[in-house]
Protein backbone atom coordinates (compact mmCIF):
# COMPACT_ATOMS: atom_id res chain seq x y z
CA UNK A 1 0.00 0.00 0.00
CA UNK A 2 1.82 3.41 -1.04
CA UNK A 3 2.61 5.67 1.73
CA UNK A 4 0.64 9.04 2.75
CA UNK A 5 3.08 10.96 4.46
CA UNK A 6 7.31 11.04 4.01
CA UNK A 7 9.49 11.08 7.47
CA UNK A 8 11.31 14.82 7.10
CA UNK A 9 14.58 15.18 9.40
CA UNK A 10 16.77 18.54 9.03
CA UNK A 11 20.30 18.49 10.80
CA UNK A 12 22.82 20.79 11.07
CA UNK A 13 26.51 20.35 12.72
CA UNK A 14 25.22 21.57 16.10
CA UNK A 15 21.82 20.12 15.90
CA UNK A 16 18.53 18.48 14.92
CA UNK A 17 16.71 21.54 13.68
CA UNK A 18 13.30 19.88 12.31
CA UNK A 19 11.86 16.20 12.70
CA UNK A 20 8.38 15.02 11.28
CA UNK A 21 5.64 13.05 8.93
CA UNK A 22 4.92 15.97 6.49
CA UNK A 23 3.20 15.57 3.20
CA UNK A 24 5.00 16.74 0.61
CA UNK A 25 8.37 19.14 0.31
CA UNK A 26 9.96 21.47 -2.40
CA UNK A 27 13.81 21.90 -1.98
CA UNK A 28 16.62 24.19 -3.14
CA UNK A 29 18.79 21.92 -5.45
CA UNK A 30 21.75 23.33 -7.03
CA UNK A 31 20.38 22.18 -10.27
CA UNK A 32 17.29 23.72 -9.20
CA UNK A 33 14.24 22.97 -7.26
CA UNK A 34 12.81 19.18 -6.93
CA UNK A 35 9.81 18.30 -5.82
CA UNK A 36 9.42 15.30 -3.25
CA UNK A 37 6.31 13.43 -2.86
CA UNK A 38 5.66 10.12 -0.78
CA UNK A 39 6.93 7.42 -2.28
CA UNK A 40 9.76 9.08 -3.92
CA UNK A 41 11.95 7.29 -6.15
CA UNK A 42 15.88 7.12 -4.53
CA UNK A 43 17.76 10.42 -4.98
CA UNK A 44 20.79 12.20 -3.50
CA UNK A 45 21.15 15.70 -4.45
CA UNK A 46 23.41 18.85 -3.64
CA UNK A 47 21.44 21.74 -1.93
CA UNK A 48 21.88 25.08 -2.95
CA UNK A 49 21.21 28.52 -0.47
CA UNK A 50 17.60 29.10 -0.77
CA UNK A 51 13.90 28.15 0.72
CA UNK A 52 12.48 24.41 1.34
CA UNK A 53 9.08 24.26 1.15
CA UNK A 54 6.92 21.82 3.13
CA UNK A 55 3.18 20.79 3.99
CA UNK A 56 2.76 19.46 7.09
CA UNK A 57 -1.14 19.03 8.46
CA UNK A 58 -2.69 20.76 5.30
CA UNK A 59 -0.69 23.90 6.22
CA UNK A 60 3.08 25.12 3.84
CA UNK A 61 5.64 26.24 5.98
CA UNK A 62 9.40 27.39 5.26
CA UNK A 63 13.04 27.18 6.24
CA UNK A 64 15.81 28.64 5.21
CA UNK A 65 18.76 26.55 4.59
CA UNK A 66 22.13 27.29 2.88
CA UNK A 67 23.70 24.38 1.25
CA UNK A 68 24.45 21.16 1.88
CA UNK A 69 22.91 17.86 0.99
CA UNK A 70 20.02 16.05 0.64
CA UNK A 71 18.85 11.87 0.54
CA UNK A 72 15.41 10.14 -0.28
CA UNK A 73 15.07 6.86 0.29
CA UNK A 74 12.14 4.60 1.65
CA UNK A 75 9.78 7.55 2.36
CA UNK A 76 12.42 8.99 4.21
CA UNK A 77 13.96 12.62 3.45
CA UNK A 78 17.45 13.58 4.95
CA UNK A 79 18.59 17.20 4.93
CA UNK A 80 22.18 17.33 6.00
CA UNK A 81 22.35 21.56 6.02
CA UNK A 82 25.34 24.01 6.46
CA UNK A 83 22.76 25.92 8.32
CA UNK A 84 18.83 25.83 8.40
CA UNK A 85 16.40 28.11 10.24
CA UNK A 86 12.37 27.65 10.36
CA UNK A 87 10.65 30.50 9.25
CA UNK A 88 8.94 31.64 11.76
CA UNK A 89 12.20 31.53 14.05
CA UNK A 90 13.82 34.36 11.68
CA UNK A 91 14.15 37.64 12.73
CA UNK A 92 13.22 39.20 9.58
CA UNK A 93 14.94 42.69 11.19
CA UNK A 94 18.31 40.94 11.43
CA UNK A 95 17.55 39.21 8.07
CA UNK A 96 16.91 43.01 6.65
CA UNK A 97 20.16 43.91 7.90
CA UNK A 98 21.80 41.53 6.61
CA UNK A 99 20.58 42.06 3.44
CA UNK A 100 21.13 45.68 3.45
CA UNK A 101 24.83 45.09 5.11
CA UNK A 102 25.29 43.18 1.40
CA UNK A 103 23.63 44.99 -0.77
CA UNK A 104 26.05 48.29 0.25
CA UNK A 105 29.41 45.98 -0.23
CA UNK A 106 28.12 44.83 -3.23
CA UNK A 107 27.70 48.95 -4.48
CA UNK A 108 30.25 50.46 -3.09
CA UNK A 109 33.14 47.52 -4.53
CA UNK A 110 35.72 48.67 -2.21
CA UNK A 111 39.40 46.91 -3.57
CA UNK A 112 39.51 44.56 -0.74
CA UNK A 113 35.96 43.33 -1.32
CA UNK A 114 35.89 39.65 -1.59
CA UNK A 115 32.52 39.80 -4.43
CA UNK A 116 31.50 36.08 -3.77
CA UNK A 117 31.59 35.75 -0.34
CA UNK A 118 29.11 39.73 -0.29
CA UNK A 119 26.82 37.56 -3.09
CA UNK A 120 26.22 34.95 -1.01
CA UNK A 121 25.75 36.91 2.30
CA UNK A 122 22.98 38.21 -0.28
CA UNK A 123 21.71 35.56 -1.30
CA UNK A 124 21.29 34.02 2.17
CA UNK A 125 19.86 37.21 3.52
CA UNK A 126 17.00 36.67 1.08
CA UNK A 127 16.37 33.23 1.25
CA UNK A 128 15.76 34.19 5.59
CA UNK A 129 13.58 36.91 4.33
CA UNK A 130 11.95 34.72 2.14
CA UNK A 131 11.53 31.98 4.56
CA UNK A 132 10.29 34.08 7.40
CA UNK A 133 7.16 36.18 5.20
């Protein structure tokens, strides 16, 4: 009999951030996002900085995560995340800042400004924006 729900575990280095049945999830792949229903077929994937999507009880919620991996297998979904942050834990102030604090280095391209590292301070200070609204 096929499965209802998928098992959903998010873990960082310093902790288990999220553990649940959920119904369905949309993640930030670096080839783009994918889709997981229950019953998935086998997959390992690369996670990009961005927003996972996920239905748990009828209702979508968000977290931001930034990188790091990501395994289906037997209606079970492993997120193994540089950092990840439910959405309505963000302090979308700080997350402004942040995205503000970026956004400046980006324009003002002082000589000693290392470009990548001020995108992706960007593009992390969206995805928690993103996440938290």
């Amino acid at each position: 009999m096929a499965e209802k729900s998928i098992k959903f575990e998010v873990v960082t280095p310093e902790r288990r951030v999220f553990s649940a049945d959920i119904e369905s999830l949309v993640v930030p792949a670096v080839t783009g996002y994918l889709g997981i229903w229950p019953n998935h077929a086998p997959l390992v994937t690369a996670l990009d900085i961005g927003v996972i999507q996920y239905k748990q009880a009828g209702k979508f919620k968000k977290m931001a995560v930034s990188g790091g991996f990501m395994e289906v297998i037997d209606n079970k979904v492993s997120v193994l995340a540089d950092t990840a942050e439910p959405g309505e834990l963000i302090d979308l102030a700080r997350a402004e800042a942040a995205k503000e604090r970026a956004m400046r280095r980006l324009s003002e391209r002082k000589a000693d400004l290392d470009v990548k590292r001020a995108e992706l301070a960007l593009k992390r200070a969206l995805s928690r924006i993103k996440a938290a609204r």
